[in-house]
C-alpha atoms as a PDB file:
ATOM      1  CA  UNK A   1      -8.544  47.303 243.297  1.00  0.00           C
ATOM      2  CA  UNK A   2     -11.375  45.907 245.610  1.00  0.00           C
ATOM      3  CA  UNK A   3     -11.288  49.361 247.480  1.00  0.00           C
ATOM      4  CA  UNK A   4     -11.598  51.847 244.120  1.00  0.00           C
ATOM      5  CA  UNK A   5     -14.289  49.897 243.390  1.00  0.00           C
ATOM      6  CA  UNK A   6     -16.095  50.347 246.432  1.00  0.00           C
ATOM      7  CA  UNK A   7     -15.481  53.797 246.494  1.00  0.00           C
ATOM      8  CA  UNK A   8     -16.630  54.258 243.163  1.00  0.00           C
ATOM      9  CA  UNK A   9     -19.796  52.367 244.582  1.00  0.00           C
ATOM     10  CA  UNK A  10     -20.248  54.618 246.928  1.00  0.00           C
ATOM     11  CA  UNK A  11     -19.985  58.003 244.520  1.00  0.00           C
ATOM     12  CA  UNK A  12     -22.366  56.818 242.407  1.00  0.00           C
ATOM     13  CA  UNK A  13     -25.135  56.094 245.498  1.00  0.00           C
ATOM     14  CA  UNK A  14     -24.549  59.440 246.812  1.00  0.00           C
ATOM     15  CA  UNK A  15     -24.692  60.943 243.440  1.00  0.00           C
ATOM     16  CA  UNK A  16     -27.997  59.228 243.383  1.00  0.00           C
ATOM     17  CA  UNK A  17     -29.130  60.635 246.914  1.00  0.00           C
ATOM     18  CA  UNK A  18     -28.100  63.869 245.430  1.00  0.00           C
ATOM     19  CA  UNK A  19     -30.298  63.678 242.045  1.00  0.00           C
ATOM     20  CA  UNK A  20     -33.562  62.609 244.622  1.00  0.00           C
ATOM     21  CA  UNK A  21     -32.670  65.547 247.066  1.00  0.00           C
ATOM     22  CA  UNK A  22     -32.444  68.018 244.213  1.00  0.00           C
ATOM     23  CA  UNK A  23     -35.466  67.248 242.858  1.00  0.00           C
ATOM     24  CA  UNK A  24     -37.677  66.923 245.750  1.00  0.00           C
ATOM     25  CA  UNK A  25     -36.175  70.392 246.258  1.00  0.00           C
ATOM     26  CA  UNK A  26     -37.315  71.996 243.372  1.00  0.00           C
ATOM     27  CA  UNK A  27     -41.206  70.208 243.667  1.00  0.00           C
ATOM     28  CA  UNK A  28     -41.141  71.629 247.033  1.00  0.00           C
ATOM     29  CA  UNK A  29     -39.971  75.185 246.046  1.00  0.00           C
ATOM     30  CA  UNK A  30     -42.498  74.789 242.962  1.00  0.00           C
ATOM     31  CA  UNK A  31     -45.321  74.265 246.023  1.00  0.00           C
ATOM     32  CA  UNK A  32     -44.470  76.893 248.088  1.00  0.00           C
ATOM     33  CA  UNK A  33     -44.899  80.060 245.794  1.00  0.00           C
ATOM     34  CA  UNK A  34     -49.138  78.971 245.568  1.00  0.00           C
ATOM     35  CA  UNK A  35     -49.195  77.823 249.195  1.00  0.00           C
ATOM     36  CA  UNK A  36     -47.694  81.386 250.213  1.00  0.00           C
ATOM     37  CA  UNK A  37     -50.306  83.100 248.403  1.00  0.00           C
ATOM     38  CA  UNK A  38     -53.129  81.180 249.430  1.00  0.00           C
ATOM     39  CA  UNK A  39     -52.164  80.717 253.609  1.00  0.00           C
ATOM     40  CA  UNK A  40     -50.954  84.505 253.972  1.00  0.00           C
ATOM     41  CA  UNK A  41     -54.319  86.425 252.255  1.00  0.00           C
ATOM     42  CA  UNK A  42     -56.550  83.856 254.080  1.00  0.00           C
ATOM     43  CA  UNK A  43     -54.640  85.263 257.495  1.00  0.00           C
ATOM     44  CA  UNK A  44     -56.445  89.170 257.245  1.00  0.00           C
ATOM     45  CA  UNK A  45     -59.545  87.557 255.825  1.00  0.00           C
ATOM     46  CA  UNK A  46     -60.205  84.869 259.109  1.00  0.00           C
ATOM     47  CA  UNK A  47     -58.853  88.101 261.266  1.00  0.00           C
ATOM     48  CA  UNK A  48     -61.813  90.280 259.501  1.00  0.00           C
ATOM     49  CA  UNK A  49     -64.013  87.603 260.237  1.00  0.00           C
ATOM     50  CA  UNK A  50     -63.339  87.157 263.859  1.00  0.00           C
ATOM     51  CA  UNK A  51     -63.957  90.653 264.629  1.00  0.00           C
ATOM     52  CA  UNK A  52     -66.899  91.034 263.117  1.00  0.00           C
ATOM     53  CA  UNK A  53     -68.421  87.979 264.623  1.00  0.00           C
ATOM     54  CA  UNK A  54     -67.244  89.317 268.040  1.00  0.00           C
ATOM     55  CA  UNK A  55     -68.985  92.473 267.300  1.00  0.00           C
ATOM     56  CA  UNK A  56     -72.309  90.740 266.492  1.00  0.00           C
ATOM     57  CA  UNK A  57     -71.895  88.418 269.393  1.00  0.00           C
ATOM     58  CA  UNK A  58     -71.889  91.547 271.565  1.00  0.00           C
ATOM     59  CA  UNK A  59     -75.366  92.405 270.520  1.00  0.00           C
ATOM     60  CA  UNK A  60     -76.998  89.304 271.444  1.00  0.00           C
ATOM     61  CA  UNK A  61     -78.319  88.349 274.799  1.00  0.00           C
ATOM     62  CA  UNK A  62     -75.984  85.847 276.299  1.00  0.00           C
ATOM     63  CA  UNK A  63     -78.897  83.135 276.616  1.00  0.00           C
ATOM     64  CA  UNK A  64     -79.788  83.746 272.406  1.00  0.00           C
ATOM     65  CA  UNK A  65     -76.014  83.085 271.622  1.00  0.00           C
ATOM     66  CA  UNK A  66     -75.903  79.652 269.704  1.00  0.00           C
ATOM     67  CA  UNK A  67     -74.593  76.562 270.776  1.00  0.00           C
ATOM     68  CA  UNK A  68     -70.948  76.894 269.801  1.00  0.00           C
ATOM     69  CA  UNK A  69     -70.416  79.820 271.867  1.00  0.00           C
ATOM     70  CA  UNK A  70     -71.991  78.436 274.919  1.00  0.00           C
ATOM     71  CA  UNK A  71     -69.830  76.060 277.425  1.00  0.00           C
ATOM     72  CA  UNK A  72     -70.435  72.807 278.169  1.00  0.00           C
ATOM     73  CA  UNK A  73     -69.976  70.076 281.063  1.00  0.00           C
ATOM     74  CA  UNK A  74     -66.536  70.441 282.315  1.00  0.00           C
ATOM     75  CA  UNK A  75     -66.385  66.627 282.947  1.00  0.00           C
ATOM     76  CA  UNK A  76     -66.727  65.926 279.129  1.00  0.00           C
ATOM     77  CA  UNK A  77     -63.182  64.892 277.269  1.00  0.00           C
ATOM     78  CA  UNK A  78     -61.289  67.798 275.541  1.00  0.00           C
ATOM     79  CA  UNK A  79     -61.358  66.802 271.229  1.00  0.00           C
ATOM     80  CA  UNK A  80     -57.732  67.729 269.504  1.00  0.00           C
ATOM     81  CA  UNK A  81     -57.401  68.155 265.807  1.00  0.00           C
ATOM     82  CA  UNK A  82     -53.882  67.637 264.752  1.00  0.00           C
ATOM     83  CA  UNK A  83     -53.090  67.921 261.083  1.00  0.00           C
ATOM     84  CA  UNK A  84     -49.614  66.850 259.975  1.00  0.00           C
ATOM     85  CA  UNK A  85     -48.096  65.597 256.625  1.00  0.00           C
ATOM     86  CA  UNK A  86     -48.355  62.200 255.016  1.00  0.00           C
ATOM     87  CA  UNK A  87     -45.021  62.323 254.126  1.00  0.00           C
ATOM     88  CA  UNK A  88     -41.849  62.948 255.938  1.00  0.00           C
ATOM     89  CA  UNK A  89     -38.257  64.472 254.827  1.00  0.00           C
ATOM     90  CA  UNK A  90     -39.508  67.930 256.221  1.00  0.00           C
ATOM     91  CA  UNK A  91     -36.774  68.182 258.989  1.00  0.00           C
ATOM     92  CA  UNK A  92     -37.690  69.120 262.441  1.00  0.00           C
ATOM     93  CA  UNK A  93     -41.512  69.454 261.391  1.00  0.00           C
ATOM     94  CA  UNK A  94     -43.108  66.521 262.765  1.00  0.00           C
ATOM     95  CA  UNK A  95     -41.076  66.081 265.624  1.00  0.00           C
ATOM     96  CA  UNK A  96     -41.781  69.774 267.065  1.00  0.00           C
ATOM     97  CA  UNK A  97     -45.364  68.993 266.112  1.00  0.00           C
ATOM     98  CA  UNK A  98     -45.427  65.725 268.279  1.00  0.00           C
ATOM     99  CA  UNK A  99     -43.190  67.666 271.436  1.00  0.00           C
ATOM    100  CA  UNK A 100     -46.037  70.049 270.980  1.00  0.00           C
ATOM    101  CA  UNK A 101     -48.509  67.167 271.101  1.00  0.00           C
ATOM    102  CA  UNK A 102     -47.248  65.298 274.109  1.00  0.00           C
ATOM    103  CA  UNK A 103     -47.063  68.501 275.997  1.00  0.00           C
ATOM    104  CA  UNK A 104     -50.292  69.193 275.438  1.00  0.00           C
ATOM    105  CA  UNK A 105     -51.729  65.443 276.172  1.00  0.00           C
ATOM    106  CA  UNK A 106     -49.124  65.259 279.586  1.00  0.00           C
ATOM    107  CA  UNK A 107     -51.669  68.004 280.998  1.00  0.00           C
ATOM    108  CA  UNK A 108     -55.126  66.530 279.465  1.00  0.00           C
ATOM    109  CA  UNK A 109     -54.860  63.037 279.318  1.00  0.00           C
ATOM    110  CA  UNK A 110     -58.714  63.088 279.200  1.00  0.00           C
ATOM    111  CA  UNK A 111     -58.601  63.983 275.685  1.00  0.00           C
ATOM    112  CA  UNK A 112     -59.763  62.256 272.533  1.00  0.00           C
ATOM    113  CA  UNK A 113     -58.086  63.143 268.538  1.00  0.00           C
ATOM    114  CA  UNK A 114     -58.996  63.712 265.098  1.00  0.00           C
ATOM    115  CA  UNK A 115     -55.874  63.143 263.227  1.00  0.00           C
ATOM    116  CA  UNK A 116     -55.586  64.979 259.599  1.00  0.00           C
ATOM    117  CA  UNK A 117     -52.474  62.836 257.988  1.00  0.00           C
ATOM    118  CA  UNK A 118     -50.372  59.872 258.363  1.00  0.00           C
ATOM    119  CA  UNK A 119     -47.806  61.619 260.854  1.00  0.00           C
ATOM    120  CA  UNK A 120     -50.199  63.178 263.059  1.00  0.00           C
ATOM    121  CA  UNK A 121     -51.715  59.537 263.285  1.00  0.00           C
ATOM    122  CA  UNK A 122     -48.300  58.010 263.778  1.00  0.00           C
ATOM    123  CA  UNK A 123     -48.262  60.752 266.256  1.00  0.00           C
ATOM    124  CA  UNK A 124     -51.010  59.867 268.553  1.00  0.00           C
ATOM    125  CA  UNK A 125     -50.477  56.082 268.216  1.00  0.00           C
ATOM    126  CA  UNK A 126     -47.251  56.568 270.048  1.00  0.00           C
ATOM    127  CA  UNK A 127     -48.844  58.273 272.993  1.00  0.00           C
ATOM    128  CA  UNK A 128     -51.510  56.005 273.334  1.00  0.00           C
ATOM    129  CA  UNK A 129     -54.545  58.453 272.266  1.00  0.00           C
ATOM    130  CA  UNK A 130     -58.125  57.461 271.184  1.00  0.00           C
ATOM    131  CA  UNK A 131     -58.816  58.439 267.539  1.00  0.00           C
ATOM    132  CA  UNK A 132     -62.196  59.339 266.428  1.00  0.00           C
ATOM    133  CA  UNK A 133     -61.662  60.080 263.008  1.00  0.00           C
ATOM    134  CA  UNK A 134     -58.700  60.137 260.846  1.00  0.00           C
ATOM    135  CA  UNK A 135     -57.815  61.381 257.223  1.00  0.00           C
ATOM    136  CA  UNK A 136     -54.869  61.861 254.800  1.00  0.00           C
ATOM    137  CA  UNK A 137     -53.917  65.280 254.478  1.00  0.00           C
ATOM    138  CA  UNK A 138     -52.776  64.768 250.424  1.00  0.00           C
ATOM    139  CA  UNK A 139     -49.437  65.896 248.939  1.00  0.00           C
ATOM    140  CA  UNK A 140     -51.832  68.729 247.309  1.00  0.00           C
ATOM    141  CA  UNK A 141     -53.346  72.359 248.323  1.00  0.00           C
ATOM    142  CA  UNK A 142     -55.718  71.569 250.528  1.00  0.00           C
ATOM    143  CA  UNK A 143     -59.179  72.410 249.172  1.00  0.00           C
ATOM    144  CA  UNK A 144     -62.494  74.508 251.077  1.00  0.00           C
ATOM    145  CA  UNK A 145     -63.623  70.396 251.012  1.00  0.00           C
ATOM    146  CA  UNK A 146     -61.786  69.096 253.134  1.00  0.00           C
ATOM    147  CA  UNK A 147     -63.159  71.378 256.297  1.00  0.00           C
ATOM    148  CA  UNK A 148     -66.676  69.377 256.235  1.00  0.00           C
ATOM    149  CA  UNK A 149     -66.020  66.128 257.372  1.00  0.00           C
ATOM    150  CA  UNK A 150     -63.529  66.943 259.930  1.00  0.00           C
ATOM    151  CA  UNK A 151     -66.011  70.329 261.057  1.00  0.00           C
ATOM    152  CA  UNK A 152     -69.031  67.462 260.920  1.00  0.00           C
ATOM    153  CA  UNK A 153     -67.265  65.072 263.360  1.00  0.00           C
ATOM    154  CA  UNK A 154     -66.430  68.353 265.752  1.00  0.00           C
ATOM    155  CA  UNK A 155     -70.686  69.109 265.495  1.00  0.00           C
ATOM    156  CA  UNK A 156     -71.504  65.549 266.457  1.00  0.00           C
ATOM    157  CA  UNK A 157     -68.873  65.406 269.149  1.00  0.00           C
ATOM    158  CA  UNK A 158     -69.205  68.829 270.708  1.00  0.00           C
ATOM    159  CA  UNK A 159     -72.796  69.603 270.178  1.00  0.00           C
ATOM    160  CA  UNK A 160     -73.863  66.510 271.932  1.00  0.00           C
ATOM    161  CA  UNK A 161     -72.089  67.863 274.584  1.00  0.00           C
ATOM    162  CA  UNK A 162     -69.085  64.638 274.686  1.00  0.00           C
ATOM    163  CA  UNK A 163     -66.823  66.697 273.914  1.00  0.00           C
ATOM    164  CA  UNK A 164     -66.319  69.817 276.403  1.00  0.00           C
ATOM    165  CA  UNK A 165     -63.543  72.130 274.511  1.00  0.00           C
ATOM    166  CA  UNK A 166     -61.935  71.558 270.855  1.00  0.00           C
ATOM    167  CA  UNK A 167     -58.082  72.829 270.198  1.00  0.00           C
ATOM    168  CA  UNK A 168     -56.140  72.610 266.824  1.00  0.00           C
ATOM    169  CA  UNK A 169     -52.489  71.631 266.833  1.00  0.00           C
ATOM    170  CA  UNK A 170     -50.740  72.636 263.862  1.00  0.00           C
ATOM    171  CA  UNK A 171     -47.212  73.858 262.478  1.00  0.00           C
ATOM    172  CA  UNK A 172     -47.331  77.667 261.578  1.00  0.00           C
ATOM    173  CA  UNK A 173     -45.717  79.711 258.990  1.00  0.00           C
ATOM    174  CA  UNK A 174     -43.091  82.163 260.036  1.00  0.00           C
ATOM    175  CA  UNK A 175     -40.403  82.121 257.540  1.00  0.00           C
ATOM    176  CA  UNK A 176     -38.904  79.801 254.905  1.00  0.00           C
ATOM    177  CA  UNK A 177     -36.618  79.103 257.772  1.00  0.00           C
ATOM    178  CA  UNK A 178     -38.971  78.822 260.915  1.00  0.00           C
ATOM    179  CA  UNK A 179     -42.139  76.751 261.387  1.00  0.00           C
ATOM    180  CA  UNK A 180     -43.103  76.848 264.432  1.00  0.00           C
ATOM    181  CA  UNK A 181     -46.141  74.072 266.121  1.00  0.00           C
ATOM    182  CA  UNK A 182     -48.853  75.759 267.755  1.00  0.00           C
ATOM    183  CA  UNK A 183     -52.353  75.043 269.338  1.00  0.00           C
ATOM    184  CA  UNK A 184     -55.615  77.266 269.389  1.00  0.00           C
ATOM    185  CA  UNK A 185     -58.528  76.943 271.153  1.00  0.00           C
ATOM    186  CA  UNK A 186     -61.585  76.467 268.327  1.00  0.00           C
ATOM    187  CA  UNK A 187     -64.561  75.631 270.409  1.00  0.00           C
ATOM    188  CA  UNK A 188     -66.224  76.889 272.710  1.00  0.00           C
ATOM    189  CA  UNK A 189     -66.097  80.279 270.553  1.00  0.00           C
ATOM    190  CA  UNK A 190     -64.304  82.992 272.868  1.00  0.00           C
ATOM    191  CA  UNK A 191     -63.604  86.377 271.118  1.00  0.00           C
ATOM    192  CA  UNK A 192     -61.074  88.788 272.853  1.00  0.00           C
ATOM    193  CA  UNK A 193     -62.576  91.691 274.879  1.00  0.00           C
ATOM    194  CA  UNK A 194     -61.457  95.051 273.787  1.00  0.00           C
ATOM    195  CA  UNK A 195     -62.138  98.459 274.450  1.00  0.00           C
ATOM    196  CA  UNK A 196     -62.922  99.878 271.221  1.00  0.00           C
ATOM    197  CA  UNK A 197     -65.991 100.595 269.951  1.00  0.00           C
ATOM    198  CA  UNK A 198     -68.163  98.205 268.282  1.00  0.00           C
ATOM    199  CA  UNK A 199     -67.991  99.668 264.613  1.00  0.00           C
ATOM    200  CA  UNK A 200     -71.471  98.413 263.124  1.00  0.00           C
ATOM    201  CA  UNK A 201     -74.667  99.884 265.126  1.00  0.00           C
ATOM    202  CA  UNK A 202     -77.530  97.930 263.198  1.00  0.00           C
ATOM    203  CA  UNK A 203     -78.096  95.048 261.427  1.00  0.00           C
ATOM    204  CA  UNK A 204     -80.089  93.511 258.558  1.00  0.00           C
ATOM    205  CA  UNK A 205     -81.440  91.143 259.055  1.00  0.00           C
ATOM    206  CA  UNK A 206     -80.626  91.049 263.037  1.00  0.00           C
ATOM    207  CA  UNK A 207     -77.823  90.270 265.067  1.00  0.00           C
ATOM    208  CA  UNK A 208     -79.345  87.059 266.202  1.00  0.00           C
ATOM    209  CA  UNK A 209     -80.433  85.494 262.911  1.00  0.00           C
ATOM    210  CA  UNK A 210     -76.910  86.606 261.442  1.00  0.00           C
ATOM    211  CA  UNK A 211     -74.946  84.820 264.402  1.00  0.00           C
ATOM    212  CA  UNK A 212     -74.992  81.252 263.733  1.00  0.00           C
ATOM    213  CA  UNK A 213     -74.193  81.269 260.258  1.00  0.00           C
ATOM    214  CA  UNK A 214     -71.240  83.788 260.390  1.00  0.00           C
ATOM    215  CA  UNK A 215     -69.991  81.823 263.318  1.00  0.00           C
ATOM    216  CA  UNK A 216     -70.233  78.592 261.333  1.00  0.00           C
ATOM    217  CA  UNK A 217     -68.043  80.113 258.661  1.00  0.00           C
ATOM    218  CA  UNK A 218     -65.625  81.587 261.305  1.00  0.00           C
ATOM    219  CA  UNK A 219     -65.202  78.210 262.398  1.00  0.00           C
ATOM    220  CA  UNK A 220     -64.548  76.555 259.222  1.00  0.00           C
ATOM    221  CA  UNK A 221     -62.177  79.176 257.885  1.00  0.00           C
ATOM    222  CA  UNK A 222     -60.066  78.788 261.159  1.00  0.00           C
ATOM    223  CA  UNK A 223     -59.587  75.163 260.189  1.00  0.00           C
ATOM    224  CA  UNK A 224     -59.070  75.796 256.734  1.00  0.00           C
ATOM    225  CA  UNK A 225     -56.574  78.340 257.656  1.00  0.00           C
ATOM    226  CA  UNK A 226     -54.771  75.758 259.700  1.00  0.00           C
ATOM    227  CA  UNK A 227     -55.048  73.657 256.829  1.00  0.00           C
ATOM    228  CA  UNK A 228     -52.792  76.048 255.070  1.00  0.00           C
ATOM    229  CA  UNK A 229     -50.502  76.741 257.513  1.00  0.00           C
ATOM    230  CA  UNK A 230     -49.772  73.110 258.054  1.00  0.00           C
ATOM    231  CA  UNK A 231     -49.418  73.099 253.731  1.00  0.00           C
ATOM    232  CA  UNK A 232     -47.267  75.825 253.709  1.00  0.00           C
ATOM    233  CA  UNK A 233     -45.054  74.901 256.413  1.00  0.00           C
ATOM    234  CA  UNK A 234     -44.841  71.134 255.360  1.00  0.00           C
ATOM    235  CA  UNK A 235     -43.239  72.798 251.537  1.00  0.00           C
ATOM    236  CA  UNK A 236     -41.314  75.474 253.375  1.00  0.00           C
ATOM    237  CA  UNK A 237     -39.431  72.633 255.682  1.00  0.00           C
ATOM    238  CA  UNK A 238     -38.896  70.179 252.968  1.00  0.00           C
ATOM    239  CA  UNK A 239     -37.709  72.653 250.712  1.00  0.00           C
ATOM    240  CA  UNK A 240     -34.573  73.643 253.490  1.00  0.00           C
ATOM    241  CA  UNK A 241     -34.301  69.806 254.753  1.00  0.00           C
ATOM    242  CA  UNK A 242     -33.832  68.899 250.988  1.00  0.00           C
ATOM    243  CA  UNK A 243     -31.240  71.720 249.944  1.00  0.00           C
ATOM    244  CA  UNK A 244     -29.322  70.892 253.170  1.00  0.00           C
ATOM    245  CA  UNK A 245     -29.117  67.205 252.096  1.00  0.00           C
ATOM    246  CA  UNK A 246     -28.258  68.116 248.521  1.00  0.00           C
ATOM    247  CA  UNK A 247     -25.235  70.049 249.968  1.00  0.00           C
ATOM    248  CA  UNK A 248     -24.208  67.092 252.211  1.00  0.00           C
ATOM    249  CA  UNK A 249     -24.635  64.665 249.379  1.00  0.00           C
ATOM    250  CA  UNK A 250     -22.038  66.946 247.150  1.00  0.00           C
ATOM    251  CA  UNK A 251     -19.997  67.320 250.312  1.00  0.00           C
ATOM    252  CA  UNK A 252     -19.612  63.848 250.192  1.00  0.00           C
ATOM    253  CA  UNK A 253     -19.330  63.047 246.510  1.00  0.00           C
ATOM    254  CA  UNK A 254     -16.452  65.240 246.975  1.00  0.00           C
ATOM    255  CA  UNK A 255     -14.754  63.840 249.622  1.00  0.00           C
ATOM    256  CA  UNK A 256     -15.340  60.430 248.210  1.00  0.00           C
ATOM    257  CA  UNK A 257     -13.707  61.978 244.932  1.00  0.00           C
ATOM    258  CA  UNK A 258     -10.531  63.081 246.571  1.00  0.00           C
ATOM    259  CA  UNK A 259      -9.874  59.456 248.154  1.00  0.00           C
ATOM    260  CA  UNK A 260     -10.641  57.927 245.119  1.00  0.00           C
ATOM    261  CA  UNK A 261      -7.972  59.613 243.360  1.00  0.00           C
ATOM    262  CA  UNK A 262      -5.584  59.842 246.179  1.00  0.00           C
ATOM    263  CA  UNK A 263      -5.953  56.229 246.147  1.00  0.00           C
ATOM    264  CA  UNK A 264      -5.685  55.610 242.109  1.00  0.00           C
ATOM    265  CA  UNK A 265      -2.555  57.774 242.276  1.00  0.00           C
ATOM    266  CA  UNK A 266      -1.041  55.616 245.491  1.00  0.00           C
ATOM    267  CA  UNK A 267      -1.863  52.599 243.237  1.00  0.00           C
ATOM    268  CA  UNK A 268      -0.062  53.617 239.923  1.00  0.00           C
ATOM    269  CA  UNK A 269       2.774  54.580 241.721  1.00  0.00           C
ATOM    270  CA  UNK A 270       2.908  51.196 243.322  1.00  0.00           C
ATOM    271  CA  UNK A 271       2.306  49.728 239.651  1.00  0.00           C
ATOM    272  CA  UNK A 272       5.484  51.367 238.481  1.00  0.00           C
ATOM    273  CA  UNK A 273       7.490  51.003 241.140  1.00  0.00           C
ATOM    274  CA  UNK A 274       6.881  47.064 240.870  1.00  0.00           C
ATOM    275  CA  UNK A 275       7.863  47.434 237.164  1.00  0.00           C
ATOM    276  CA  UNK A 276      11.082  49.515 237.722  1.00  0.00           C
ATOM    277  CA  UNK A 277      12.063  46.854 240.406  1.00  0.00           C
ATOM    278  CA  UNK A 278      11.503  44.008 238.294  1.00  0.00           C
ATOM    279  CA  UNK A 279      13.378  45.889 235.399  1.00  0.00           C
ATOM    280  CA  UNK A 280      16.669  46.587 237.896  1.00  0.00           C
ATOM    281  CA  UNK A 281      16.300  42.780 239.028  1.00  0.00           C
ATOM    282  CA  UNK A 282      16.670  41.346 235.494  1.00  0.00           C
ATOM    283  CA  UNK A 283      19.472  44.013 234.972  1.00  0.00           C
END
């Protein structure tokens, strides 16, 4: 009797576990569908933007290019930004972003953070890092707002010159399936060098007084872009980590079923048989 009831303890928690999964499925799957739209049409719109900040760079005299393009002291520490979830249950996500992380900080140990949420904090804290700034990343799609403060820390550090070189760590969208960690180099500004022609010829107003602003916004969509990516991949993973521990929980439930009433049966049996004994023994 003691062990039906535990099993019937235990088919009711997983039935639980299964309810939670299932439903932190379906919130994730509810996020994803926005967070699609939003990180894949800001992808051609940052690409646009690089190139044609590249092609005004190219008209300006390397000594008139602004501050963010420019190098600085090579002794200065590097500045990582490394946005993560608040939250885990995403699978795999947080620990390929923290590989990436301690990859990256095994080869630049002179190297300071901005974290942008609670796991990429968590992250850092285990390798030891100095944070300058950290923030929650929020459980919603991130918003154009939530660039400034983290691209106003990056000003202060970098255009002081303490900080030499600034790199983003963040997971990337590839499929519903794959989400992979990757890091980009954000400051100083380096644009590919290509062989095609540059495709505007004059400006208005001119090339130099257009520079720093479009630059500016080149830099803050990159992060924002990242932003989304991380967003994205965060509902993507928890969306597959969730189903696949739905199926386990009613894998389980199952199992736990079967035993049950393999078990119930053995015990009736046993029931009757007692009774049919006793029955023959007064006979």
């Amino acid at each position: 009797m003691a062990n039906l009831l535990s099993l019937k303890r235990r088919i009711k928690t997983a039935q639980n576990v299964s309810k939670t999964t299932k439903a932190m499925q379906m919130i994730a799957a509810s996020k994803l569908k926005r967070a699609q739209n939003a990180a894949l049409s800001a992808r051609p719109y940052v690409d646009k933007l690089s190139s044609l900040s590249k092609n005004i760079s190219e008209k300006v005299d390397l000594e008139d290019r602004i501050d963010y393009m420019k190098p600085k002291a090579t002794g200065s520490k590097k500045l990582m930004l490394i946005i993560a979830p608040d939250k885990g249950l995403c699978g795999g996500l947080v620990t390929n972003l923290s590989r990436e992380l301690l990859n990256f900080y095994k080869d630049n140990k002179n190297s300071n953070f901005i974290t942008v949420g609670k796991k990429a904090n968590g992250a850092v804290g285990l390798i030891g890092g100095e944070i300058e700034a950290a923030f929650d990343f929020g459980t919603t799609l991130p918003s154009y707002d939530k660039v400034y403060p983290v691209m106003s820390i990056i000003d202060d550090l970098y255009l002081s010159g303490k900080t030499s070189e600034v790199y983003i760590i963040n997971s990337n969208f590839k499929s519903v399936f794959t989400q992979e960690p990757g890091i980009k180099k954000l400051l100083p500004v380096r644009f590919e060098v290509t062989k095609k022609k540059s495709f505007i010829t004059t400006f208005e107003p001119n090339a130099q007084e257009l520079l720093p602003g479009l630059i500016r916004h080149y830099l803050e969509m990159t992060i924002f872009q990242s932003f989304l990516e991380g967003y994205l991949s965060e509902q993507a993973a928890r969306m597959l980590a969730m189903q696949n521990a739905t199926n386990n929980a009613r894998d389980i439930i199952e199992e736990l079923k079967l035993v049950y009433n393999k078990s119930r049966q053995e015990k009736i049996t046993n029931e009757i048989l007692d009774i049919a004994g006793g029955v023959f023994t007064h006979a």
